[in-house]
N, C-alpha and C. Protein backbone atom coordinates (compact mmCIF):
# COMPACT_ATOMS: atom_id res chain seq x y z
N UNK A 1 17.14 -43.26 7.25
CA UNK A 1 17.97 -43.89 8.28
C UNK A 1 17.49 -45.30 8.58
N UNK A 2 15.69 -45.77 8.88
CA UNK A 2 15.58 -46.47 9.09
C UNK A 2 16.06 -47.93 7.76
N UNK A 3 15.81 -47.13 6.47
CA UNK A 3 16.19 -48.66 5.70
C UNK A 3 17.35 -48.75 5.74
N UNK A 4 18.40 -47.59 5.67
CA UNK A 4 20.11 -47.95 5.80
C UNK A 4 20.53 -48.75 7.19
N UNK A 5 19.68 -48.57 7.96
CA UNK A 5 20.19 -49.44 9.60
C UNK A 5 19.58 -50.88 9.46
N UNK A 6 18.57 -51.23 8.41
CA UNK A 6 17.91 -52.59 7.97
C UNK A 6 19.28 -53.20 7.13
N UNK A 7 19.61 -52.84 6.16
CA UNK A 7 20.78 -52.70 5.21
C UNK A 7 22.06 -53.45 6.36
N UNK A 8 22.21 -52.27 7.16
CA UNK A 8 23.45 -52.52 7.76
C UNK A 8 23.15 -53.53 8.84
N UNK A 9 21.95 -54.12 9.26
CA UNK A 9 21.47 -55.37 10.21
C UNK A 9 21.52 -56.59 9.37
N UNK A 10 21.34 -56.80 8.30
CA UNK A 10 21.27 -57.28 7.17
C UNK A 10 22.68 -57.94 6.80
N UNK A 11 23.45 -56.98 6.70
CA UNK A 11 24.91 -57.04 6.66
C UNK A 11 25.57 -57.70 8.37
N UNK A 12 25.06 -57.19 8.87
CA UNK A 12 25.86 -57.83 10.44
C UNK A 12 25.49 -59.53 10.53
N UNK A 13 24.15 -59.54 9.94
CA UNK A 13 23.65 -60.71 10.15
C UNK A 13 23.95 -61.92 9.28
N UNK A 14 24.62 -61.25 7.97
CA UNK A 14 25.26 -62.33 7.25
C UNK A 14 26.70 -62.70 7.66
N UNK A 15 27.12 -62.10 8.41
CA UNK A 15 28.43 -62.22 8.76
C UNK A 15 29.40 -61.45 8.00
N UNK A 16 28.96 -59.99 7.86
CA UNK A 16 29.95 -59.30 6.82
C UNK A 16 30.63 -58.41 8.11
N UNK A 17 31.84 -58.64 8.02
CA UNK A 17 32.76 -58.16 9.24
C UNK A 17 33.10 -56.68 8.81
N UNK A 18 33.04 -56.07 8.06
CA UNK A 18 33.48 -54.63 7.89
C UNK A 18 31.93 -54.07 8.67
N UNK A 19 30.71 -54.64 8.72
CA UNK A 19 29.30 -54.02 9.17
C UNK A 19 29.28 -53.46 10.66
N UNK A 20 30.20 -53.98 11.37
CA UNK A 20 30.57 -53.91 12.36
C UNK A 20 31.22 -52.20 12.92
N UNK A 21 31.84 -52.23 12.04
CA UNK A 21 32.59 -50.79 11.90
C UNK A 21 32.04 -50.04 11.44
N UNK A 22 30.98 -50.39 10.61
CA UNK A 22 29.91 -49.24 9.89
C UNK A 22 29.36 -48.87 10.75
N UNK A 23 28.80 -50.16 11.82
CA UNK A 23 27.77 -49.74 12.65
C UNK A 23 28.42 -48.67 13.95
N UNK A 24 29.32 -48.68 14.15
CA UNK A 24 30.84 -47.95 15.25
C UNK A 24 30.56 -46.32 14.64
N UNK A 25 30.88 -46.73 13.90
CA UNK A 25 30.58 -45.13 12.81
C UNK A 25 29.64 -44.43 12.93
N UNK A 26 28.39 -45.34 12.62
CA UNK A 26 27.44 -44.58 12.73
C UNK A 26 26.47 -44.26 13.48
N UNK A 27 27.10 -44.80 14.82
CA UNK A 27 26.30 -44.21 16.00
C UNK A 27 27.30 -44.07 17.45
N UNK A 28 28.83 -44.01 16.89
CA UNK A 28 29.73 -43.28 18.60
C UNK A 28 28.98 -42.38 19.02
N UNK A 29 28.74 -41.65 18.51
CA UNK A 29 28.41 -40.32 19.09
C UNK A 29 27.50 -39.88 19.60
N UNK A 30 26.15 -40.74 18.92
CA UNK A 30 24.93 -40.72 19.35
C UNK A 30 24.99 -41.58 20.83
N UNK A 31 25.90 -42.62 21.01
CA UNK A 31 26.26 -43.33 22.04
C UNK A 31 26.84 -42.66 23.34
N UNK A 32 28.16 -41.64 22.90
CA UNK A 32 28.92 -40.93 23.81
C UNK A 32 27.43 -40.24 24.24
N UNK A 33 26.80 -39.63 23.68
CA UNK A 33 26.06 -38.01 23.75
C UNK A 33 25.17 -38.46 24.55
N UNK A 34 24.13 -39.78 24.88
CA UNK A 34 23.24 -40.47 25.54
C UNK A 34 23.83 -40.73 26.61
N UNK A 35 25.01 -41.29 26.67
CA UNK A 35 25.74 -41.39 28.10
C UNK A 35 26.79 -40.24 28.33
N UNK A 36 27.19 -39.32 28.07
CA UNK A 36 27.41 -38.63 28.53
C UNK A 36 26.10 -37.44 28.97
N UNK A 37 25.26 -37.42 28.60
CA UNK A 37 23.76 -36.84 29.33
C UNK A 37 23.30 -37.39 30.68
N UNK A 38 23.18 -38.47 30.70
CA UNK A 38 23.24 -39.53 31.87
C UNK A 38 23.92 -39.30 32.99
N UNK A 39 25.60 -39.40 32.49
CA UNK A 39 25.99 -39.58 34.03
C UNK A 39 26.97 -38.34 34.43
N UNK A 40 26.73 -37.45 33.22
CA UNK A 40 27.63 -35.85 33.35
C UNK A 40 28.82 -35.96 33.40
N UNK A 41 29.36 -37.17 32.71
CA UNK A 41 30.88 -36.97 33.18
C UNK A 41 31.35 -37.77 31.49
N UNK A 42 32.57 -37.04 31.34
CA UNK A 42 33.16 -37.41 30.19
C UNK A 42 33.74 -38.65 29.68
N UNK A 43 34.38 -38.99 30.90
CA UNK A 43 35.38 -39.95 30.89
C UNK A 43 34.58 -41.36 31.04
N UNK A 44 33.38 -41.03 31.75
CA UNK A 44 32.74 -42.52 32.28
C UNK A 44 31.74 -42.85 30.63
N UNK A 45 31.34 -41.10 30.64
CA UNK A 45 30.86 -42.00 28.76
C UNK A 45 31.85 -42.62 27.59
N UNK A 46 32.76 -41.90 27.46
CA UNK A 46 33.79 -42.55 26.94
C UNK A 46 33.89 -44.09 27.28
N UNK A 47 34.05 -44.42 28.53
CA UNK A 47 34.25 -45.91 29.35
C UNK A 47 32.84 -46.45 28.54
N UNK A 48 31.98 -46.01 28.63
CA UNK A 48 30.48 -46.71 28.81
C UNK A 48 30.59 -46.96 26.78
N UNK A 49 30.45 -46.10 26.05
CA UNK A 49 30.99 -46.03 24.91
C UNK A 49 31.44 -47.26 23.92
N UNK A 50 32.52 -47.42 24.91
CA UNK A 50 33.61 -48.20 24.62
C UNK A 50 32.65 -49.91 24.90
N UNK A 51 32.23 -50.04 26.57
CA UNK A 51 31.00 -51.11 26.80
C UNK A 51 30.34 -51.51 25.59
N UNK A 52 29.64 -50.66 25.64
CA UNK A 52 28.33 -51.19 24.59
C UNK A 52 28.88 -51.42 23.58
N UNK A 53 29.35 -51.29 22.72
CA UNK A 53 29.97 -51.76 21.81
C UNK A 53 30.72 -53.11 21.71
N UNK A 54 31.37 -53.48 22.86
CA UNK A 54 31.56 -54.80 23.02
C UNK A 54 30.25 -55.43 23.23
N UNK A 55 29.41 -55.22 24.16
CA UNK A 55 27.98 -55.95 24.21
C UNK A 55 27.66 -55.85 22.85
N UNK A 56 27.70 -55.24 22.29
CA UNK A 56 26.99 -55.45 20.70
C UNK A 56 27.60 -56.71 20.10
N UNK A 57 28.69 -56.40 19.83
CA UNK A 57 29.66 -56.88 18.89
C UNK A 57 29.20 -58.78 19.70
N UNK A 58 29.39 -58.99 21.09
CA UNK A 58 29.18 -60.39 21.57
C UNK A 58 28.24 -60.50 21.01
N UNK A 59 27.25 -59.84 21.00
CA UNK A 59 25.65 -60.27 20.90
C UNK A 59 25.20 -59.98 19.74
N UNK A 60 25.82 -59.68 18.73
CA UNK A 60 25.42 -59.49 16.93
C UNK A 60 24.88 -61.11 16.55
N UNK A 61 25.31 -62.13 17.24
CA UNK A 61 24.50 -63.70 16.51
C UNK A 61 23.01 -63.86 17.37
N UNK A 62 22.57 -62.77 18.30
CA UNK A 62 21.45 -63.06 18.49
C UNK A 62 20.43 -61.84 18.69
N UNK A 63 21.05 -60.95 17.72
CA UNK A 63 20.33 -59.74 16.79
C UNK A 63 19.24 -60.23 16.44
N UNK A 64 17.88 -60.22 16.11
CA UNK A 64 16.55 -60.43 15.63
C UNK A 64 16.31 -59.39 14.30
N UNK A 65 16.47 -60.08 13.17
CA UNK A 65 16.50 -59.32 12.20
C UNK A 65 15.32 -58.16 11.98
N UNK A 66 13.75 -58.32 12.74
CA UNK A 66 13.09 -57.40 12.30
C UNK A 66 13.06 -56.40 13.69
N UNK A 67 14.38 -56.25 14.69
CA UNK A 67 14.55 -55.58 15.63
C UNK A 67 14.95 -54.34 15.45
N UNK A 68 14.78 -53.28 16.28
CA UNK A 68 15.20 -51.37 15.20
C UNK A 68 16.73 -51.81 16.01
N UNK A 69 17.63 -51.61 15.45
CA UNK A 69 19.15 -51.25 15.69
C UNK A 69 18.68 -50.24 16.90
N UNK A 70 18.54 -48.89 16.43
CA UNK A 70 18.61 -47.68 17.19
C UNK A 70 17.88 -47.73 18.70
N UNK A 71 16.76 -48.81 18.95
CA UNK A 71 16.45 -48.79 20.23
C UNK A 71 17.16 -49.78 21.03
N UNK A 72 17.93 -50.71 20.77
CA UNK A 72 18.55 -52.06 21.16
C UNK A 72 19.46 -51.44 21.60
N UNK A 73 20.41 -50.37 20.56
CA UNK A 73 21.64 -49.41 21.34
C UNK A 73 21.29 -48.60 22.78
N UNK A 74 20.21 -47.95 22.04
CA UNK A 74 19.30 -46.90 23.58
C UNK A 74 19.40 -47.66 25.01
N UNK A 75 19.10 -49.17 24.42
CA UNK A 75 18.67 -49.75 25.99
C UNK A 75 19.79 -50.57 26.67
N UNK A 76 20.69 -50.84 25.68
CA UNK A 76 22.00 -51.06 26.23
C UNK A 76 22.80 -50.12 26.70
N UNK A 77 22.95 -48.75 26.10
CA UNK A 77 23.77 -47.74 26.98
C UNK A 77 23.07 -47.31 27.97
N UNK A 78 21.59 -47.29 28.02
CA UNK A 78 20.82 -46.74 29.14
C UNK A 78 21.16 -47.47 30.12
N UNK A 79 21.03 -49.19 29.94
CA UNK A 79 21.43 -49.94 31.40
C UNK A 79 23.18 -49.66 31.54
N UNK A 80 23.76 -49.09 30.49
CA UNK A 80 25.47 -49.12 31.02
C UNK A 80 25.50 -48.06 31.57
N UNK A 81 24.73 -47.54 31.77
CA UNK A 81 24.90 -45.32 32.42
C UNK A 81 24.26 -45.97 33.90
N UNK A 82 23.29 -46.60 33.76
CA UNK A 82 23.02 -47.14 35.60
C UNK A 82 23.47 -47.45 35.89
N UNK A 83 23.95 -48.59 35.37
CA UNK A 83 25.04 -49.32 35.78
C UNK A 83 26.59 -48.32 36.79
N UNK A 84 27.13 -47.21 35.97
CA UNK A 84 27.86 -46.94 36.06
C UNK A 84 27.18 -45.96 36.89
N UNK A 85 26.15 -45.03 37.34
CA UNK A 85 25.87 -44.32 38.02
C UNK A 85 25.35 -45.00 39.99
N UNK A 86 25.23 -46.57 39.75
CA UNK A 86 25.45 -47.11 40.79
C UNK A 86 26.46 -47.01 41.92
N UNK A 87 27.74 -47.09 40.02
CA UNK A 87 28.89 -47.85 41.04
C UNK A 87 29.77 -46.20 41.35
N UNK A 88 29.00 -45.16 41.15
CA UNK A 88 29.17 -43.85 41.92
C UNK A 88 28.68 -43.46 43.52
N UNK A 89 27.20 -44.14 42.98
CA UNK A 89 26.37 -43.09 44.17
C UNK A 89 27.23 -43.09 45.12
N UNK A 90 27.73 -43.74 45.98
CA UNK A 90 28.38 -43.47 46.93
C UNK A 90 29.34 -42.05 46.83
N UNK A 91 29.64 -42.05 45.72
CA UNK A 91 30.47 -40.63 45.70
C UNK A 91 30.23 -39.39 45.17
N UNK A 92 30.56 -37.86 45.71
CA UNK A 92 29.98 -36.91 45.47
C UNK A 92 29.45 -36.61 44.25
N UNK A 93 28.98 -35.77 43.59
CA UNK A 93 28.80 -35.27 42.39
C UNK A 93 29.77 -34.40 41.60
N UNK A 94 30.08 -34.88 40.48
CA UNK A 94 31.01 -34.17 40.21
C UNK A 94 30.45 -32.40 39.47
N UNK A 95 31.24 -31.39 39.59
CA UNK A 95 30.54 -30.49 38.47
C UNK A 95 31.15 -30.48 36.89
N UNK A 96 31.11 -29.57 35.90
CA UNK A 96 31.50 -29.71 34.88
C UNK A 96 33.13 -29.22 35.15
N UNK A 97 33.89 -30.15 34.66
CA UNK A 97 35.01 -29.47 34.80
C UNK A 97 35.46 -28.39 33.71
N UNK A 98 37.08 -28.32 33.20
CA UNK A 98 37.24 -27.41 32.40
C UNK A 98 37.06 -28.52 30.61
N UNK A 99 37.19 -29.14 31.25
CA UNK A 99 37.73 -30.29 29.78
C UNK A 99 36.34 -30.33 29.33
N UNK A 100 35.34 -30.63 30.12
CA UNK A 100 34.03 -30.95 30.05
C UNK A 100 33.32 -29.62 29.00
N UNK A 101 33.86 -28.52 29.56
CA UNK A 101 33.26 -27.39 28.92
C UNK A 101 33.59 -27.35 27.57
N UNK A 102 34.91 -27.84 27.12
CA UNK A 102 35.54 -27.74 25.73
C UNK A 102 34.54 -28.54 24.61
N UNK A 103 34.54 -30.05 25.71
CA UNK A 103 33.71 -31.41 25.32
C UNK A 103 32.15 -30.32 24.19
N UNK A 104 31.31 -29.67 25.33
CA UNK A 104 30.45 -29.26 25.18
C UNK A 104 30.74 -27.98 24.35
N UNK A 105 31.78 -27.13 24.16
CA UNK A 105 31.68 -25.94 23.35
C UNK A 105 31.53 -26.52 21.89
N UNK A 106 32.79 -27.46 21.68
CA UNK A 106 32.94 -28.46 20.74
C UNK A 106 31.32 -28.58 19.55
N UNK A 107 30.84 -29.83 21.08
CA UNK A 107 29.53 -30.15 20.27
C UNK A 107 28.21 -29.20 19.79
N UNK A 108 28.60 -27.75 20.30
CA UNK A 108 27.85 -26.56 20.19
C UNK A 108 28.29 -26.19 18.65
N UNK A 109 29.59 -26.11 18.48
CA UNK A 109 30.07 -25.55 17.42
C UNK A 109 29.38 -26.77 16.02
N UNK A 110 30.02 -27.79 16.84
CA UNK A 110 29.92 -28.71 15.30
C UNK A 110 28.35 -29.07 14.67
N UNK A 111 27.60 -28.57 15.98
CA UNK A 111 26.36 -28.88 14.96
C UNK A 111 25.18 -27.91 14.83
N UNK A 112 26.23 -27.33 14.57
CA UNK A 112 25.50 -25.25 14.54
C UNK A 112 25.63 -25.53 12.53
N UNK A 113 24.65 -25.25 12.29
CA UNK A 113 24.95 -25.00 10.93
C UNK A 113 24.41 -23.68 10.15
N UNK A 114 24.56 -22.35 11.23
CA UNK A 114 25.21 -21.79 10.68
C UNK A 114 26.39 -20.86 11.09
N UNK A 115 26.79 -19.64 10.02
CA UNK A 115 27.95 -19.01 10.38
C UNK A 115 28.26 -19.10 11.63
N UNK A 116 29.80 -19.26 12.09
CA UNK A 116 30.40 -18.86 13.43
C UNK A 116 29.53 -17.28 14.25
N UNK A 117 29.41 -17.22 15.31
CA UNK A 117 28.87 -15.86 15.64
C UNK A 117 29.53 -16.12 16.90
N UNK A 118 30.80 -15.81 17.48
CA UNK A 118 31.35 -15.74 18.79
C UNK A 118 30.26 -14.70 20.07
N UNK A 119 29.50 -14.19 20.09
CA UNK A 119 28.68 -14.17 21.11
C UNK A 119 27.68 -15.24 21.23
N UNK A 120 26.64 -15.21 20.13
CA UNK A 120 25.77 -16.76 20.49
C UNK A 120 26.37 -17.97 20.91
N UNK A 121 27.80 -18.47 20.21
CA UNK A 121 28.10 -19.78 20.61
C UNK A 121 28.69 -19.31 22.06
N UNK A 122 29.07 -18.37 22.90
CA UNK A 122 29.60 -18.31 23.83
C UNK A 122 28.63 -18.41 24.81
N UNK A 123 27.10 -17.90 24.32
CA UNK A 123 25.98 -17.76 25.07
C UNK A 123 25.35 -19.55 25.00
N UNK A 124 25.08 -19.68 23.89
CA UNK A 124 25.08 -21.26 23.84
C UNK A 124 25.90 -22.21 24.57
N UNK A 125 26.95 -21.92 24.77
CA UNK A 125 28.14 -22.69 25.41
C UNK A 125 27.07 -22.58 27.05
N UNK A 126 27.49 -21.03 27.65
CA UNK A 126 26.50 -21.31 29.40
C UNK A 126 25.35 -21.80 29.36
N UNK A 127 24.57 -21.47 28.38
CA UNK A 127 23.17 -21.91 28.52
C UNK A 127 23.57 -24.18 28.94
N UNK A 128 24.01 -24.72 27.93
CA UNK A 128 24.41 -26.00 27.65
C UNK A 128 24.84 -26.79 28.98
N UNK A 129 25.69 -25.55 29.44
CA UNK A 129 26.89 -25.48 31.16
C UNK A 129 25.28 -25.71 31.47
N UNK A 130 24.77 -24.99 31.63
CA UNK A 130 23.54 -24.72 33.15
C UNK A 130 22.50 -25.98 32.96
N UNK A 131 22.42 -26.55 31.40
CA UNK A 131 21.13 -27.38 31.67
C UNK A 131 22.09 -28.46 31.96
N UNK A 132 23.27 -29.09 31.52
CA UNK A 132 24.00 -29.94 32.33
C UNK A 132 24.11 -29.96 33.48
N UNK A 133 24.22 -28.83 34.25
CA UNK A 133 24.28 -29.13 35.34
C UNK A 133 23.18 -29.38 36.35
N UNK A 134 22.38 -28.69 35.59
CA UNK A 134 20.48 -29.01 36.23
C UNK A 134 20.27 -30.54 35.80
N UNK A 135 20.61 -30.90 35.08
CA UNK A 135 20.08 -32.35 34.81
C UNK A 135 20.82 -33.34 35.69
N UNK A 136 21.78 -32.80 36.63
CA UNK A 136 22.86 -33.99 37.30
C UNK A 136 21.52 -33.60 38.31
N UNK A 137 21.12 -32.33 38.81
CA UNK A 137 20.30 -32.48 40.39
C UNK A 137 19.18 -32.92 40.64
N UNK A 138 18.46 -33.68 38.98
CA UNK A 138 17.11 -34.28 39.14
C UNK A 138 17.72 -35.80 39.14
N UNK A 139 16.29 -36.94 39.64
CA UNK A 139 16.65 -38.27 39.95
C UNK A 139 17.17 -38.88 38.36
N UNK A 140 18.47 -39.90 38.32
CA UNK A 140 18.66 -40.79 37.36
C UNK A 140 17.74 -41.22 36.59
N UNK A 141 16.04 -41.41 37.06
CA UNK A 141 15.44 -41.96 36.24
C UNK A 141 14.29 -40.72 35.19
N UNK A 142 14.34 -39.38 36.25
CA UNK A 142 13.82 -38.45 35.62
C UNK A 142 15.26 -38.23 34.68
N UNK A 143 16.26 -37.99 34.32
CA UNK A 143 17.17 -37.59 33.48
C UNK A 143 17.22 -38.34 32.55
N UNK A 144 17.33 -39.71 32.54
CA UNK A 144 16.97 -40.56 31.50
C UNK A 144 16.03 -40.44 30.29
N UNK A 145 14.80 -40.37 31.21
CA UNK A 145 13.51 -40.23 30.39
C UNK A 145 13.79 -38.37 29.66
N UNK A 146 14.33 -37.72 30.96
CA UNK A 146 14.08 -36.83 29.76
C UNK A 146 14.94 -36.84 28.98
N UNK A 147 16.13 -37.02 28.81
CA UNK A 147 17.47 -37.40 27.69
C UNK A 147 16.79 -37.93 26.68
N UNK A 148 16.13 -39.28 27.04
CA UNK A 148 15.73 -39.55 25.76
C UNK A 148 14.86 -39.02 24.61
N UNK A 149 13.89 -38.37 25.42
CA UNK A 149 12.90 -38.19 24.42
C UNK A 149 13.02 -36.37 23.89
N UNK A 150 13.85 -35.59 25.02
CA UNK A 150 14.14 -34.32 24.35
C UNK A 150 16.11 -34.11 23.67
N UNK A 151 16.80 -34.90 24.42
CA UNK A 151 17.80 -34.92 23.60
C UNK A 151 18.08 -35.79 22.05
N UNK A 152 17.35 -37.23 22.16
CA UNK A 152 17.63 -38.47 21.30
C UNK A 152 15.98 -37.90 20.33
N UNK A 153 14.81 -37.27 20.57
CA UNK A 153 13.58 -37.54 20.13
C UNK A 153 12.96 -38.57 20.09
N UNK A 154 13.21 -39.18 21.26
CA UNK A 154 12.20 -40.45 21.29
C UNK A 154 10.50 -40.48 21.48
N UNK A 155 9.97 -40.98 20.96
CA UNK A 155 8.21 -41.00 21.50
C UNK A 155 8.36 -41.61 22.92
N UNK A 156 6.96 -41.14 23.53
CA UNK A 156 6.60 -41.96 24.94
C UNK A 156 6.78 -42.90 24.73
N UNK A 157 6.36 -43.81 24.05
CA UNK A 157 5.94 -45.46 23.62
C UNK A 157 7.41 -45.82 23.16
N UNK A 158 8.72 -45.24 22.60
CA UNK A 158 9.84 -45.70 22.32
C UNK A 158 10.63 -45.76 23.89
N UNK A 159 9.97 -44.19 24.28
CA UNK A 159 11.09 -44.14 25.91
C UNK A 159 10.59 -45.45 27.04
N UNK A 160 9.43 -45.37 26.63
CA UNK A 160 9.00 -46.87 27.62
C UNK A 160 9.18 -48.22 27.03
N UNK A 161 9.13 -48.34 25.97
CA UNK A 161 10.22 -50.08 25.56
C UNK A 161 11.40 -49.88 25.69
N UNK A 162 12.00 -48.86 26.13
CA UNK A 162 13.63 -49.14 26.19
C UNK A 162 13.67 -49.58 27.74
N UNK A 163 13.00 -48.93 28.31
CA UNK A 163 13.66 -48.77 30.33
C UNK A 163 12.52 -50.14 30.14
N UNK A 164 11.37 -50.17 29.67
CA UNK A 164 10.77 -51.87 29.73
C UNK A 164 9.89 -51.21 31.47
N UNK A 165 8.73 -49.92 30.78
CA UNK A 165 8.12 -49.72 31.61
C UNK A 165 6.79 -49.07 31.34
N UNK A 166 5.93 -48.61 31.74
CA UNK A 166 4.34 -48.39 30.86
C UNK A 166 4.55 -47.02 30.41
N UNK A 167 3.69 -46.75 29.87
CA UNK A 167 4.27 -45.24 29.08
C UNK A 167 3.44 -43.85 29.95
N UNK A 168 2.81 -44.41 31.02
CA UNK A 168 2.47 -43.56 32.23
C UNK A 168 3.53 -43.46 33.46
N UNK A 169 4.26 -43.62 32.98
CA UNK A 169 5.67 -44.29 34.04
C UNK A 169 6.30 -43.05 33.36
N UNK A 170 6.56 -43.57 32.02
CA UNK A 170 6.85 -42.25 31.53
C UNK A 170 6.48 -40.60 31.50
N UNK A 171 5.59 -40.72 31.26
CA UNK A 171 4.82 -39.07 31.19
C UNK A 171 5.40 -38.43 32.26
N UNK A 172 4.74 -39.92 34.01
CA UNK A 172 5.07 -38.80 35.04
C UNK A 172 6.97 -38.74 35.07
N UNK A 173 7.59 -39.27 35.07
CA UNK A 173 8.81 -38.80 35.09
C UNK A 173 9.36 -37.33 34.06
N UNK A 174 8.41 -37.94 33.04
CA UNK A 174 9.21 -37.14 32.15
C UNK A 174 8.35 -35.32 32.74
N UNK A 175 7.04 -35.68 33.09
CA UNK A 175 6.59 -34.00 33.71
C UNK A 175 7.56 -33.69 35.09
N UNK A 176 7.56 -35.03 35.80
CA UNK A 176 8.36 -34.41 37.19
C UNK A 176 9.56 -33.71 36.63
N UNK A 177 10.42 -34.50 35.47
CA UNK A 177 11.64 -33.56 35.03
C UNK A 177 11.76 -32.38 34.82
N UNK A 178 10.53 -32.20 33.27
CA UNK A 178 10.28 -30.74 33.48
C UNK A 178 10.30 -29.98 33.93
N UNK A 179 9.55 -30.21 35.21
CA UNK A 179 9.09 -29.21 36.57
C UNK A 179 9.89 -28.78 37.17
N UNK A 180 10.60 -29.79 37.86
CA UNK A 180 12.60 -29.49 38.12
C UNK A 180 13.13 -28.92 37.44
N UNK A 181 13.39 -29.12 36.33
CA UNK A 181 14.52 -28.61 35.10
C UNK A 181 14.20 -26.81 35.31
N UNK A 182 12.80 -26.84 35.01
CA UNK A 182 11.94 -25.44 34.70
C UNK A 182 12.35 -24.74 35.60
N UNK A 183 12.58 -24.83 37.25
CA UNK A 183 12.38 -24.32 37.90
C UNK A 183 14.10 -23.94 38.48
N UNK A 184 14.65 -25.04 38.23
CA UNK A 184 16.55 -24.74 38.37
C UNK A 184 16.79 -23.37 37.54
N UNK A 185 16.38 -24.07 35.93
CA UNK A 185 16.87 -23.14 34.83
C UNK A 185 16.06 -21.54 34.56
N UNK A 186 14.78 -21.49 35.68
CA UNK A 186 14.20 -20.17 35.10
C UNK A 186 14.85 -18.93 35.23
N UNK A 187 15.97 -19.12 35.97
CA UNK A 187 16.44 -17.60 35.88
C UNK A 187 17.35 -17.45 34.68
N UNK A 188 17.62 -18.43 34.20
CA UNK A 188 18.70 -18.33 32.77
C UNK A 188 18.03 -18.69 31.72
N UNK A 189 16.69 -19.46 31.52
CA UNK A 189 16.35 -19.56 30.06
C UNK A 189 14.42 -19.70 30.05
N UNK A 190 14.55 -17.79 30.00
CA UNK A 190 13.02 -17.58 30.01
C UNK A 190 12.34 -17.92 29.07
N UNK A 191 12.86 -18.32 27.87
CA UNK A 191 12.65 -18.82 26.57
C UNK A 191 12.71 -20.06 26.03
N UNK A 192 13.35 -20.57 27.12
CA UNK A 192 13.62 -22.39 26.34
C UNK A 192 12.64 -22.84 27.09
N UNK A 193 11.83 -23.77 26.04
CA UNK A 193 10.57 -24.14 25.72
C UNK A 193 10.76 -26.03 25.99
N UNK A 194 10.29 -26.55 27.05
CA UNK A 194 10.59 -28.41 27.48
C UNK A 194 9.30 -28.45 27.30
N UNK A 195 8.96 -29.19 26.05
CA UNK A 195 7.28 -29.69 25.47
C UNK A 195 7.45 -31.29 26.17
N UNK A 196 6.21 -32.03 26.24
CA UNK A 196 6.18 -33.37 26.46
C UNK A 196 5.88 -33.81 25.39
N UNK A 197 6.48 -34.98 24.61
CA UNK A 197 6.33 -35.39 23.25
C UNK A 197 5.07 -36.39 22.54
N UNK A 198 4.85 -36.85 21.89
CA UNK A 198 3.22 -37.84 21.54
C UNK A 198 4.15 -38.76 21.95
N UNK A 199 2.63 -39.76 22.23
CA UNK A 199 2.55 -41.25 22.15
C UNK A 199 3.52 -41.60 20.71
C-alpha cells in the first residue's frame, strides 16, 4: 500500500488529473468509516466525506512529496469530525437510527470473508449497535484516539502526529477510553479484547 500511495502522490504531483479519482477510490470509505466512528451519525460523515476531499483536491499543489498520503487524510477528516461535532454540541445526541443499522449490517456483511451465517452476522450486527453506541458516551477526544488506533490501526506515535499531540496524551486517552468502553460494554462482550497498541 505504502509504495502504490507514493505512485499515486507521484501522479497527483505531476499533474495527472485522473490521480485524483484514484485517490477518491481508494480511500471513501476508509474516510466515511473514520468519520462516521467520530460523530455516529451517517449523514454528517457522508457531509464530512464529501469536505475532505475538496480540502484535498485545493491543497494537492502543496502536497510534500515525501509526506504519507494516509496520515494527511487521518488529520484532515479528524479536524472535519470536530469540526462538525462542535457545530452539534449544543444539540442532543442522536441514537442509531434504523438506516444507521442497515449502514452498519452492510459493513458487517461486506467485510466478513467468510460464508454468510445469519445468526453470527445478526449477533455481529448488536454487538457493532452497542460499541457504537458506547463510543458516542465517552469524550470526542477519547473516541478519536480510540477510532484511530483500534478501528484505522494506527501506532501511538501515528495517533499523536495526527491530533499534533505527545504520545502520553495519547496512552492516557486512549486507557481512559478503554476503561469506559470496558465498563458500558461488559455486560454484552465478555470476550472482546481493547489491547493498547506499541509505540
Amino acid at each position: 500500500m505504502a509504495q502504490n500511495d507514493q505512485i499515486l502522490i507521484d501522479r497527483l504531483c505531476s499533474g495527472d488529473q485522473t490521480a485524483f479519482y484514484d485517490l477518491v477510490g481508494r480511500y471513501k470509505k476508509k474516510i466515511y468509516h473514520l468519520a462516521y466512528d467520530i460523530t455516529g451519525d451517517h449523514h454528517e460523515a457522508e457531509d464530512i466525506s464529501q469536505e475532505v476531499f475538496m480540502k484535498v483536491y485545493r491543497a494537492l499543489k502543496t502536497f510534500r512529496r515525501d509526506a504519507k498520503m494516509s496520515s494527511w487524510l487521518h488529520q484532515i477528516t479528524v479536524n472535519a469530525s470536530i469540526d462538525s461535532l462542535r457545530r452539534k454540541s449544543a444539540k442532543p445526541a442522536k441514537s442509531m437510527g434504523k438506516f444507521d443499522n442497515v449502514v452498519a449490517q452492510e459493513n458487517i456483511i461486506a467485510s466478513s470473508t467468510q460464508n454468510y451465517d445469519p445468526v453470527q452476522s445478526t449477533e455481529s450486527i448488536q454487538i457493532q449497535n452497542r460499541i457504537s453506541l458506547a463510543l458516542q458516551k465517552i469524550s470526542p477526544k477519547e473516541r478519536i484516539v480510540f477510532v484511530l488506533c483500534h478501528y484505522n490501526g494506527l501506532k501511538l506515535n501515528e495517533t499523536a502526529e495526527i491530533l499534533n499531540v505527545t504520545i502520553g496524551t495519547v496512552k492516557s486517552l486512549l486507557f481512559r477510553a478503554i476503561r469506559k468502553l470496558r465498563k458500558e460494554l461488559s455486560p454484552f462482550l465478555n470476550d472482546y479484547r481493547m489491547e493498547i497498541p506499541h509505540e
